[in-house]
Protein backbone atom coordinates (compact mmCIF):
# COMPACT_ATOMS: atom_id res chain seq x y z
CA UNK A 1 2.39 -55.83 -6.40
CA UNK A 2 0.84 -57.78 -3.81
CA UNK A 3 2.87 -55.62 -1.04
CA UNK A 4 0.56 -53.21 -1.80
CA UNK A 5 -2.62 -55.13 -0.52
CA UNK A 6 -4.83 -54.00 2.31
CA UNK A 7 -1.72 -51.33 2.99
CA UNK A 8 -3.62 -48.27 2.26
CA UNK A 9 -6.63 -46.97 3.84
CA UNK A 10 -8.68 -45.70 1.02
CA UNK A 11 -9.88 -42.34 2.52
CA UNK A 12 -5.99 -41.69 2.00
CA UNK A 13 -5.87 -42.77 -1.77
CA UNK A 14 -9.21 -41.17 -2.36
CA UNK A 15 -7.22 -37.76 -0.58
CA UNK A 16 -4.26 -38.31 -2.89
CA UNK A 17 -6.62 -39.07 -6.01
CA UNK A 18 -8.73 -35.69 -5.01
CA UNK A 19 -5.65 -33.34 -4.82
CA UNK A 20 -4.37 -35.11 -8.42
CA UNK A 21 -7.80 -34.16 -9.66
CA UNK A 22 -6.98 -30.57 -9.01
CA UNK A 23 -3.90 -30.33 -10.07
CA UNK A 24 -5.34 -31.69 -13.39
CA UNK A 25 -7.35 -28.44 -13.15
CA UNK A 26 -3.94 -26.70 -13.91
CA UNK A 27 -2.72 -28.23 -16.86
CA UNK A 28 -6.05 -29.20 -18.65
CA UNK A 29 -9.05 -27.22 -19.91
CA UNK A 30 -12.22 -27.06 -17.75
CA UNK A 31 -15.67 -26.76 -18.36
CA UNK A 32 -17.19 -23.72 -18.28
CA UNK A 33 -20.25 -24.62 -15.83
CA UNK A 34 -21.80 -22.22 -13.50
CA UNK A 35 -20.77 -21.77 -10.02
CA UNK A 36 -24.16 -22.79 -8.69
CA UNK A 37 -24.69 -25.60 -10.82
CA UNK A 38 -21.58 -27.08 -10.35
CA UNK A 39 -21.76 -26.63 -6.47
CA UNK A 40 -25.40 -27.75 -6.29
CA UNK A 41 -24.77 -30.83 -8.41
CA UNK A 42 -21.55 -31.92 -6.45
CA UNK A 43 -23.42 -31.40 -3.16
CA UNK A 44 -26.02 -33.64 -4.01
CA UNK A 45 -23.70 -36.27 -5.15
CA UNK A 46 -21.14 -35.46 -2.05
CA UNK A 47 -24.43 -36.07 0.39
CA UNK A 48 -25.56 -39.31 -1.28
CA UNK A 49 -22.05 -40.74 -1.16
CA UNK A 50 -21.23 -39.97 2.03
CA UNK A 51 -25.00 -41.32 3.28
CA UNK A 52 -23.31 -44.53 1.81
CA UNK A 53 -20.30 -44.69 3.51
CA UNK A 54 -22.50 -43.80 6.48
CA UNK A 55 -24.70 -45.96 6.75
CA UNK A 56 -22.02 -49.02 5.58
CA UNK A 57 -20.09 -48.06 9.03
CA UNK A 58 -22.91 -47.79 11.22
CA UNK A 59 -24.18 -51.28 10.20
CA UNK A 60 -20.64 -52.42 10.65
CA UNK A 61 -20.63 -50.90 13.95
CA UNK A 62 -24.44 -52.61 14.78
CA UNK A 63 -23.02 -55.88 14.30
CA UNK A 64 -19.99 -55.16 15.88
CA UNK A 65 -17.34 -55.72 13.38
CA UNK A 66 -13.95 -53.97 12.26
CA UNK A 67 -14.68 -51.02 9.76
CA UNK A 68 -10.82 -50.68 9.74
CA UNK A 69 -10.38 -51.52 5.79
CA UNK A 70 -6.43 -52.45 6.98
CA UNK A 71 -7.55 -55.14 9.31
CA UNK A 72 -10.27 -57.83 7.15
CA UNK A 73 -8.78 -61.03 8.77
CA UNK A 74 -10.60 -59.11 12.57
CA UNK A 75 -14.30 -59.12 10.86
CA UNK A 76 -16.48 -60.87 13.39
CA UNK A 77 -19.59 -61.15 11.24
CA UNK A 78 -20.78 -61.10 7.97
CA UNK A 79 -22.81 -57.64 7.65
CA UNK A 80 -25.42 -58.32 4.67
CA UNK A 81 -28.33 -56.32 6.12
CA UNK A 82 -29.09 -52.59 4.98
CA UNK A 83 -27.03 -50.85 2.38
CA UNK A 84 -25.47 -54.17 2.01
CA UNK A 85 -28.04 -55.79 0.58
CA UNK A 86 -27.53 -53.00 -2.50
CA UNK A 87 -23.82 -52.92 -2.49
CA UNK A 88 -21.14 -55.38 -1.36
CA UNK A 89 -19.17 -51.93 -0.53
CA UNK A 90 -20.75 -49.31 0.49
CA UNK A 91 -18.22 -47.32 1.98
CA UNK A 92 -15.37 -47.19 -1.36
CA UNK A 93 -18.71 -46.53 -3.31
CA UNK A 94 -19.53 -43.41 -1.00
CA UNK A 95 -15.95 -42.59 -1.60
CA UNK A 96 -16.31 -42.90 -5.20
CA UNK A 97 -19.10 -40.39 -5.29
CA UNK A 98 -17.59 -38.14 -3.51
CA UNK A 99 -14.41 -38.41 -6.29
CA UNK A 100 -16.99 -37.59 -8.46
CA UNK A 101 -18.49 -34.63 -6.54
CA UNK A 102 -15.33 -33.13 -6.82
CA UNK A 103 -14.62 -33.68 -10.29
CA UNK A 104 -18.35 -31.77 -11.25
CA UNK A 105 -17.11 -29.59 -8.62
CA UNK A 106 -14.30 -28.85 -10.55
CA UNK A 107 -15.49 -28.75 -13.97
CA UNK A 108 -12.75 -30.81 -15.31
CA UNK A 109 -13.21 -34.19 -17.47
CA UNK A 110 -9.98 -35.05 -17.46
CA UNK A 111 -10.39 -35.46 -13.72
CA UNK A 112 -12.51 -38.24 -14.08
CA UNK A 113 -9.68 -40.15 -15.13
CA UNK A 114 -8.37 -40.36 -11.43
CA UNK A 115 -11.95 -41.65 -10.52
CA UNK A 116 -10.86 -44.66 -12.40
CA UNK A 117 -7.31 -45.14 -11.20
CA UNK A 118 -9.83 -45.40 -7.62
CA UNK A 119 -11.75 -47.78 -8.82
CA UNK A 120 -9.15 -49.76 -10.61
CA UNK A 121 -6.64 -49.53 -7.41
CA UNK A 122 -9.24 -50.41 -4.61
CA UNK A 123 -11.11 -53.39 -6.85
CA UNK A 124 -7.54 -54.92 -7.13
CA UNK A 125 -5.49 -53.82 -3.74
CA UNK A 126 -8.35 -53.56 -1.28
CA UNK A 127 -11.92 -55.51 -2.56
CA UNK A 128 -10.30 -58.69 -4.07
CA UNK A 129 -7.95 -59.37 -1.30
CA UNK A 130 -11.21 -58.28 1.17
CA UNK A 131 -12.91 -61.18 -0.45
CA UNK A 132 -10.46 -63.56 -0.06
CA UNK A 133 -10.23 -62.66 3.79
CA UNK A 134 -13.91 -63.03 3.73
CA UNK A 135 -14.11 -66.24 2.03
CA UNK A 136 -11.40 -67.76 4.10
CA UNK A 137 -13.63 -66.72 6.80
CA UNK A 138 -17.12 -67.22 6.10
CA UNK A 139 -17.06 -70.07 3.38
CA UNK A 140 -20.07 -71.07 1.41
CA UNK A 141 -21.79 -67.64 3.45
CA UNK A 142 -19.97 -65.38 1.76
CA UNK A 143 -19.79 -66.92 -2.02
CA UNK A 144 -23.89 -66.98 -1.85
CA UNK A 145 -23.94 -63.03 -0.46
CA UNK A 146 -20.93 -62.68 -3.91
CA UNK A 147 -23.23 -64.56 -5.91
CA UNK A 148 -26.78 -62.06 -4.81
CA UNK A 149 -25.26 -58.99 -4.30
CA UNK A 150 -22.74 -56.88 -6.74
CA UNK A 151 -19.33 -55.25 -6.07
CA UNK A 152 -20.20 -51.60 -6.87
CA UNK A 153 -23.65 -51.23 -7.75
């Protein structure tokens, strides 16, 4: 399973987890929400994750160091300042809410299934082999930034 490390860029499986969401939509009961509050609520949570992601990237990009997710072994620095000091991952947990978005968006609880297989697949084939990278490269650094600040939230 390891060939599958650091080999897909999660805006793609968050894509192929969003259009599995829907098709949920066509085999399993929804919710009957209303329009409005289903498109208010998922707008809120759509803007506040992608303010995440945001904000992960441009600090990447301030201390100019790869944001490719593929590529880990090319960071130059260890970011820790801004959203980082809330979230070791800012950017898969702006995806995450934007999974979620969708799936109020929807109306569909069995969607929110998927927004586990996403968190299940990117802690295990993207974040853990991240922090290995990171270790490797930043030592003692790194494990006291793993030991203040959490994976998620």
């Amino acid at each position: 399973m390891s060939s599958l490390e650091l080999k897909i860029p999660p805006p793609v499986v968050a894509l192929l987890l969003a259009t599995l969401m829907w098709l949920t939509t066509f085999v399993a009961p929804s919710l009957a929400l209303p329009f409005g509050f289903r498109l208010g609520v998922a707008l809120v949570l759509v803007c506040i994750g992608q303010g995440i992601s945001i904000s992960g990237m441009v600090a990447f990009r301030r201390a100019k160091t790869t944001v490719n997710p593929i590529k880990a072994s090319a960071a130059s620095s260890l970011v820790t300042l801004g959203v980082y000091r809330f979230t070791r991952n800012p950017m898969y947990l702006g995806l995450l809410l934007t999974l979620l978005a969708w799936a109020v968006y929807l109306s569909s609880p069995p969607a929110v299934l998927w927004i586990l297989a996403y968190v299940l697949y990117i802690s295990r084939f993207q974040i853990l082999p991240e922090e290995r990278v990171l270790l490797s490269l930043f030592g003692a650094e790194y494990a006291t930034y793993q030991g203040q600040v959490r994976r998620w939230l």
